[in-house]
N, C-alpha and C. Protein backbone atom coordinates (compact mmCIF):
# COMPACT_ATOMS: atom_id res chain seq x y z
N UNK A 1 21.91 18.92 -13.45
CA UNK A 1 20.92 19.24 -12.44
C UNK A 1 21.15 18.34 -11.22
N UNK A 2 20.88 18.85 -10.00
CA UNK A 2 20.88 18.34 -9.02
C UNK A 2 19.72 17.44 -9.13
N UNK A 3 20.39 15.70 -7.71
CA UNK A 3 19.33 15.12 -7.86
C UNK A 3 18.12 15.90 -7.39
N UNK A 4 16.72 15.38 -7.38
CA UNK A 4 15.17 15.95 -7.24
C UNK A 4 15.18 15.14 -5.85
N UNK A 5 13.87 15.62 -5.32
CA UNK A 5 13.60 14.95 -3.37
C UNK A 5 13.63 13.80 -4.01
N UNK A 6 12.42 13.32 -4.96
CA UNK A 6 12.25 12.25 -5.24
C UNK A 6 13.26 11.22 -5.26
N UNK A 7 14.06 11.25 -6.33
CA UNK A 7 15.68 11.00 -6.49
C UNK A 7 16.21 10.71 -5.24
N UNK A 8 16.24 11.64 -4.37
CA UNK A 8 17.03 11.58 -2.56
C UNK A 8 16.83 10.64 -2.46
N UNK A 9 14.73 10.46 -2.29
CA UNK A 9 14.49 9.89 -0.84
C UNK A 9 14.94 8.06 -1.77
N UNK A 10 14.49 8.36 -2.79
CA UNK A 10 14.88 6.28 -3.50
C UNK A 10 16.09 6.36 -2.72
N UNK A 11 17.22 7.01 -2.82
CA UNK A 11 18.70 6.81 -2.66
C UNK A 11 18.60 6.57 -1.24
N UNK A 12 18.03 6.77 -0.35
CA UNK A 12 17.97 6.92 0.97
C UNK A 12 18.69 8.47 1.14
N UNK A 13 19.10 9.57 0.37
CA UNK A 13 19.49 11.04 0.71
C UNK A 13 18.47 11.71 1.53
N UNK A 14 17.30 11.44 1.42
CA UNK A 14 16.39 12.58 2.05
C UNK A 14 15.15 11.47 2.70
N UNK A 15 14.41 12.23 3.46
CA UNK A 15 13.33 11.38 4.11
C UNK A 15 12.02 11.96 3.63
N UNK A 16 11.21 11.44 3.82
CA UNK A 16 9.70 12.11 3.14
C UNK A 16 9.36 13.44 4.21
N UNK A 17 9.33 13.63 5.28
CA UNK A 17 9.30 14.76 6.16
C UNK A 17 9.91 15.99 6.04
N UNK A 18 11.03 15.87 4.66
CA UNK A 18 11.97 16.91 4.19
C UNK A 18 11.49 17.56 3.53
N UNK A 19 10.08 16.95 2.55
CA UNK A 19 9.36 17.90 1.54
C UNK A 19 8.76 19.27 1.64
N UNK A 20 8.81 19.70 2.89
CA UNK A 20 8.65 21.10 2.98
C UNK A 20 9.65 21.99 2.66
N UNK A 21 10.75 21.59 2.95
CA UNK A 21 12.40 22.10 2.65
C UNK A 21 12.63 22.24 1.51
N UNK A 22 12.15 21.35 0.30
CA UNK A 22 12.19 21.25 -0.91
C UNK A 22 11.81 22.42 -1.34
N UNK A 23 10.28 22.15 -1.09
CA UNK A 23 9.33 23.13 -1.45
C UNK A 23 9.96 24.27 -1.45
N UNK A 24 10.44 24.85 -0.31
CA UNK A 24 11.02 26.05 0.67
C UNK A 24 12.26 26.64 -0.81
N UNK A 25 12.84 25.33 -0.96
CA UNK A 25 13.90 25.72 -1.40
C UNK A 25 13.40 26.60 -2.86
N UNK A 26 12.25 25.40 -3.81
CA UNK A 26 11.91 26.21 -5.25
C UNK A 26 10.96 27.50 -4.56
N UNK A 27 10.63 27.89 -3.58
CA UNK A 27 9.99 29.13 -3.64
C UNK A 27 10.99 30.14 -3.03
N UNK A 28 12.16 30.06 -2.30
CA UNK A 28 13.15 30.87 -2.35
C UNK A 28 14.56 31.24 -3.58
N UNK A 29 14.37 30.47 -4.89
CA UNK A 29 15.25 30.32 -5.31
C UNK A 29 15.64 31.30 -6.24
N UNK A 30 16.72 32.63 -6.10
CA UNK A 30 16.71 33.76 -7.00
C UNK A 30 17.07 32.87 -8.00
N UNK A 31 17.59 31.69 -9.03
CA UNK A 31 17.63 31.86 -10.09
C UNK A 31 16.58 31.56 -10.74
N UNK A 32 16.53 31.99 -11.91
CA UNK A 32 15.21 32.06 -13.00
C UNK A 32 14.76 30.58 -13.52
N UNK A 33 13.78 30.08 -12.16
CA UNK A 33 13.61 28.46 -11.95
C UNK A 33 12.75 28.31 -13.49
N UNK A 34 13.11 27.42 -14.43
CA UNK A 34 12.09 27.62 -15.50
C UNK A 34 11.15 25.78 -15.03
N UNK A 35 11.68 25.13 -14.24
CA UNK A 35 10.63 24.07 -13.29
C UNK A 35 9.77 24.91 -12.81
N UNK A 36 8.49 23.75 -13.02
CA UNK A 36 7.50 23.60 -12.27
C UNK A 36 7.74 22.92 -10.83
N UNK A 37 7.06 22.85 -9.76
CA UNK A 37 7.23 22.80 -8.86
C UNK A 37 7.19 20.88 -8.54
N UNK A 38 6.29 20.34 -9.62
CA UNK A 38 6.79 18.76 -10.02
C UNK A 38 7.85 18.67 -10.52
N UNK A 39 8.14 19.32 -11.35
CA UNK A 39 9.55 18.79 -11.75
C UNK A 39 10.51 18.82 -10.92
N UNK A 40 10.62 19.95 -10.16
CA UNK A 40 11.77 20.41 -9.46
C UNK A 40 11.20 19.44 -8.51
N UNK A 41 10.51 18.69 -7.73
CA UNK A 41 10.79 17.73 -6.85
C UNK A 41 10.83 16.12 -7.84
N UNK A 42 10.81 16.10 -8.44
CA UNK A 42 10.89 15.13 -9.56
C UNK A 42 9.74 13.91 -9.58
N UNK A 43 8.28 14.81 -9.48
CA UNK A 43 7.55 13.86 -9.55
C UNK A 43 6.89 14.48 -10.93
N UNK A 44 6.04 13.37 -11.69
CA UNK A 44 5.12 13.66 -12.35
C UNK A 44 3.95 14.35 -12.46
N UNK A 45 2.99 14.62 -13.34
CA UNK A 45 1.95 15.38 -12.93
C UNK A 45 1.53 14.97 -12.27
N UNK A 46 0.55 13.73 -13.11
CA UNK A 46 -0.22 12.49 -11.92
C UNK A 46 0.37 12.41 -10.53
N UNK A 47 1.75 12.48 -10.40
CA UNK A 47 2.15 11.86 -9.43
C UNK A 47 1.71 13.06 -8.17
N UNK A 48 2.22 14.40 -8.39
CA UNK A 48 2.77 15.53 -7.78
C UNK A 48 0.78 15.78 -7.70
N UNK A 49 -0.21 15.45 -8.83
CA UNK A 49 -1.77 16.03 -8.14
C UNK A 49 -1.80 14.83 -7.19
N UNK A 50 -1.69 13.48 -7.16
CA UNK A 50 -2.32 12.51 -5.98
C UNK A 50 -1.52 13.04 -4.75
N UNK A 51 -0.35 13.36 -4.79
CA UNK A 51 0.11 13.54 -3.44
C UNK A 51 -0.54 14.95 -3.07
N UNK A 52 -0.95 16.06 -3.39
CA UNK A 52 -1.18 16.86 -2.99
C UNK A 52 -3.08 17.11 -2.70
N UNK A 53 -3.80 16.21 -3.38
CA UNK A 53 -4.96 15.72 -2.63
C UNK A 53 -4.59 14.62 -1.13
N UNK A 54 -3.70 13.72 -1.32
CA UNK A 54 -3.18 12.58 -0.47
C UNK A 54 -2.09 12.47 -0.31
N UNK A 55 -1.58 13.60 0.98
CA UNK A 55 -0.13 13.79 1.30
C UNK A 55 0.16 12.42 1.30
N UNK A 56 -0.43 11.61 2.50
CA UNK A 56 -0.09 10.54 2.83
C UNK A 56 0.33 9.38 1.60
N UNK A 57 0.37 9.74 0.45
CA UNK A 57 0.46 8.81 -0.76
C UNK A 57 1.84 9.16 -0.84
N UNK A 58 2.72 9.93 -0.87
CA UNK A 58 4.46 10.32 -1.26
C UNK A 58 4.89 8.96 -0.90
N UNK A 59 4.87 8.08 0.39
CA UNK A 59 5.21 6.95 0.55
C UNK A 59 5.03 6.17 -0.73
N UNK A 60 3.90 6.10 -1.46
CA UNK A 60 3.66 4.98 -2.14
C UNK A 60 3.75 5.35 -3.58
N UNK A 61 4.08 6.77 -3.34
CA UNK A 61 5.13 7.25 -4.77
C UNK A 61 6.01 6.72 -5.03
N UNK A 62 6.95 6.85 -3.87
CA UNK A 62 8.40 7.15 -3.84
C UNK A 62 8.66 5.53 -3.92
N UNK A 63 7.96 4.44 -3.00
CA UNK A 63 8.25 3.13 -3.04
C UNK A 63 7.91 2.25 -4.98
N UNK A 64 6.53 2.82 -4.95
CA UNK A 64 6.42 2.63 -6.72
C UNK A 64 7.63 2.58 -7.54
N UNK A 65 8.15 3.73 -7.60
CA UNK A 65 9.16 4.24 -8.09
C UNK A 65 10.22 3.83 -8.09
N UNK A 66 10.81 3.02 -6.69
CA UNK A 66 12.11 2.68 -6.34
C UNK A 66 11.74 1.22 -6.90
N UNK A 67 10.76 -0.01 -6.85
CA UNK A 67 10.24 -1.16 -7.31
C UNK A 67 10.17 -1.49 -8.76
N UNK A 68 10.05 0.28 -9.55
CA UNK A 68 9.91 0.41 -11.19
C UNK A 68 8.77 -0.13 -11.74
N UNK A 69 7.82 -0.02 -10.98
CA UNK A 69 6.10 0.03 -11.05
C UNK A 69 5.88 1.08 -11.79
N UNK A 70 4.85 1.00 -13.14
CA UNK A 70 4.72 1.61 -13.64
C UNK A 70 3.50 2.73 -13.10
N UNK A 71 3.68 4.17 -13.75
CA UNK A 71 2.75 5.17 -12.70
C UNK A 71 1.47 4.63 -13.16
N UNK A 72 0.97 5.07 -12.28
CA UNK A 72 -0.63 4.71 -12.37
C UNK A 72 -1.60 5.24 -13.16
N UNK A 73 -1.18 6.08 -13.90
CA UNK A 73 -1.85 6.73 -14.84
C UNK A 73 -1.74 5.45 -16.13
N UNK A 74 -0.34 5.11 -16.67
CA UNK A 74 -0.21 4.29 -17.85
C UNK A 74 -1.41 2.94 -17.04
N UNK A 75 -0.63 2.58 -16.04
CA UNK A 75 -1.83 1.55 -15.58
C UNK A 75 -3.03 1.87 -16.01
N UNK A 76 -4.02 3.31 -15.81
CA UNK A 76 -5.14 3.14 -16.17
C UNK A 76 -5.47 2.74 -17.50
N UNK A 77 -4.22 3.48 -18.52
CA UNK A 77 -4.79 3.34 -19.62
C UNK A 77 -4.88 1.52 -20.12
N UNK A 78 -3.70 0.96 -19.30
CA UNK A 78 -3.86 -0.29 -19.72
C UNK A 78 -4.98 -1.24 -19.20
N UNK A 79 -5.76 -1.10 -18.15
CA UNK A 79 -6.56 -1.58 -17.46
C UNK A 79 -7.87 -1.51 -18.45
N UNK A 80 -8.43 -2.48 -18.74
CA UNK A 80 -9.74 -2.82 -19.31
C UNK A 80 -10.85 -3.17 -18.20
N UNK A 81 -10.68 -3.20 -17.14
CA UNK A 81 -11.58 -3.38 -15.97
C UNK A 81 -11.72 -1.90 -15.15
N UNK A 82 -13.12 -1.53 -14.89
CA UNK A 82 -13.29 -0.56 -14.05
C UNK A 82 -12.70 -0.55 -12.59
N UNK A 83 -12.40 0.57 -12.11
CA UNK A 83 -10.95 0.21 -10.46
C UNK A 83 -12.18 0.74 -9.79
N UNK A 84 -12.15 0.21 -8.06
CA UNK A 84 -12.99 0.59 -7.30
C UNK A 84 -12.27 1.67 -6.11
N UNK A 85 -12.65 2.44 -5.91
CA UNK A 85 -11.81 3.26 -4.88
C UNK A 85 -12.85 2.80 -3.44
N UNK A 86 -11.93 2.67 -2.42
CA UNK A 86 -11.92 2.96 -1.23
C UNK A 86 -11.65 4.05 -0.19
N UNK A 87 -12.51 4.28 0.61
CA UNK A 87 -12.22 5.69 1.53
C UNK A 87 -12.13 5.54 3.01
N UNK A 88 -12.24 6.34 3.43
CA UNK A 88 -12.40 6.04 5.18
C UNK A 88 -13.48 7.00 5.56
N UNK A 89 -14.18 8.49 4.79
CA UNK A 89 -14.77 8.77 4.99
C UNK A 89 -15.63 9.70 4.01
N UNK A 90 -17.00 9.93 3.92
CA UNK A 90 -17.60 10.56 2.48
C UNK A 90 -16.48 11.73 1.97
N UNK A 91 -16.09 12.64 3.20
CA UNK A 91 -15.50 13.73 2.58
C UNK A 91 -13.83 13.24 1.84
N UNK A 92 -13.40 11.72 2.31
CA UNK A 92 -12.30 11.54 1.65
C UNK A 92 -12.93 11.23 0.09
N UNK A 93 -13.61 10.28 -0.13
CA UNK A 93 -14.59 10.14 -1.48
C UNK A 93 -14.64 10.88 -2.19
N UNK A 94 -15.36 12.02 -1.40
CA UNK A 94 -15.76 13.36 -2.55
C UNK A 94 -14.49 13.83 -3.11
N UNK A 95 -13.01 13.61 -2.44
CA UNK A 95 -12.15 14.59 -2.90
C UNK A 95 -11.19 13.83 -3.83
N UNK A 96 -11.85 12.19 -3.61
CA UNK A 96 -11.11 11.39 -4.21
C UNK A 96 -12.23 11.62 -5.76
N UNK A 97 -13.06 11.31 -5.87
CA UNK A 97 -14.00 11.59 -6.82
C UNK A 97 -13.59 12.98 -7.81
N UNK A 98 -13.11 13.56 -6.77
CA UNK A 98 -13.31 15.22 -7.72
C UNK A 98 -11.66 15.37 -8.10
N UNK A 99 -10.72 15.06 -7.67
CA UNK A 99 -9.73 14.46 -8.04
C UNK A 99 -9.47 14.12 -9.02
N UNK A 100 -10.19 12.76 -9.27
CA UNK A 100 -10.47 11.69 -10.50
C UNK A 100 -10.96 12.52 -11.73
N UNK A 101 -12.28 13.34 -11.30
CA UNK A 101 -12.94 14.39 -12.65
C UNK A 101 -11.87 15.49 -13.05
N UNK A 102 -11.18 16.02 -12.21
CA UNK A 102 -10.09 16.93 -12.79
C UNK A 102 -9.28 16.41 -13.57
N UNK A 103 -8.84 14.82 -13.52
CA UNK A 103 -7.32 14.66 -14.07
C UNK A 103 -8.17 13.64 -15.36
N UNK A 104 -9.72 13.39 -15.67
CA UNK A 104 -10.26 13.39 -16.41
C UNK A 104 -10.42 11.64 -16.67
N UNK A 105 -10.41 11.00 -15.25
CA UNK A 105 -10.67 9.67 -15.17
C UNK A 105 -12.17 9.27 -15.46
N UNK A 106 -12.97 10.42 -14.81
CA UNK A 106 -14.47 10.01 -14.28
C UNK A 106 -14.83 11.64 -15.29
C-alpha cells in the first residue's frame, strides 16, 4: 500500500492543505476501496472524529504522531484525573461536549 497523507505529511511528502486531494482521491477511486476513509488517510478513529469536529487539530495529529505521543484516547484511559476542556466560544463547547458524548467520554 501506498504511504497514507498522514504518513506524507510526518515525512515532509505532503502538507496539511493537501487533505482535500486525499479526500478527492478515496472518493474518485474506481478500485473496490475496501478503506474507510480513516484508514485510507491513515488516521485513527479517534483521530480522523477530532479532526473532523476540529479541522484545525490535523496539526496536532500529525505532530503527536511524528514525537510518538501516545493517541489520546489510550491517554484517557490511562488518566485517573478528570481533563478540563477549554473553548473560545459556547458554540465551540457544545460541539466539543457533544463530540466527547458520541465517542462515549462524557
Amino acid at each position: 500500500m501506498n504511504s497514507s497523507f498522514i504518513e506524507k505529511c510526518i515525512n515532509g511528502d505532503a502538507s496539511l492543505d493537501e487533505i482535500d486531494n486525499y479526500i478527492d482521491e478515496w472518493h474518485d477511486s474506481d478500485s473496490d476501496m475496501s478503506l474507510e476513509l480513516h484508514e485510507f488517510l491513515g488516521m485513527t478513529w479517534e483521530e480522523y472524529s477530532l479532526w473532523v469536529v476540529k479541522p484545525r487539530f490535523l496539526a496536532w495529529i500529525i505532530n503527536a504522531r511524528r514525537k510518538g505521543v501516545i493517541s489520546s484516547e489510550e491517554k484517557f484511559k490511562q488518566e485517573s484525573q478528570p481533563l478540563a476542556a477549554r473553548s473560545y466560544s459556547t458554540k465551540e463547547s457544545l460541539q466539543s461536549i457533544n463530540w466527547l458524548k458520541s465517542i462515549g467520554k462524557i
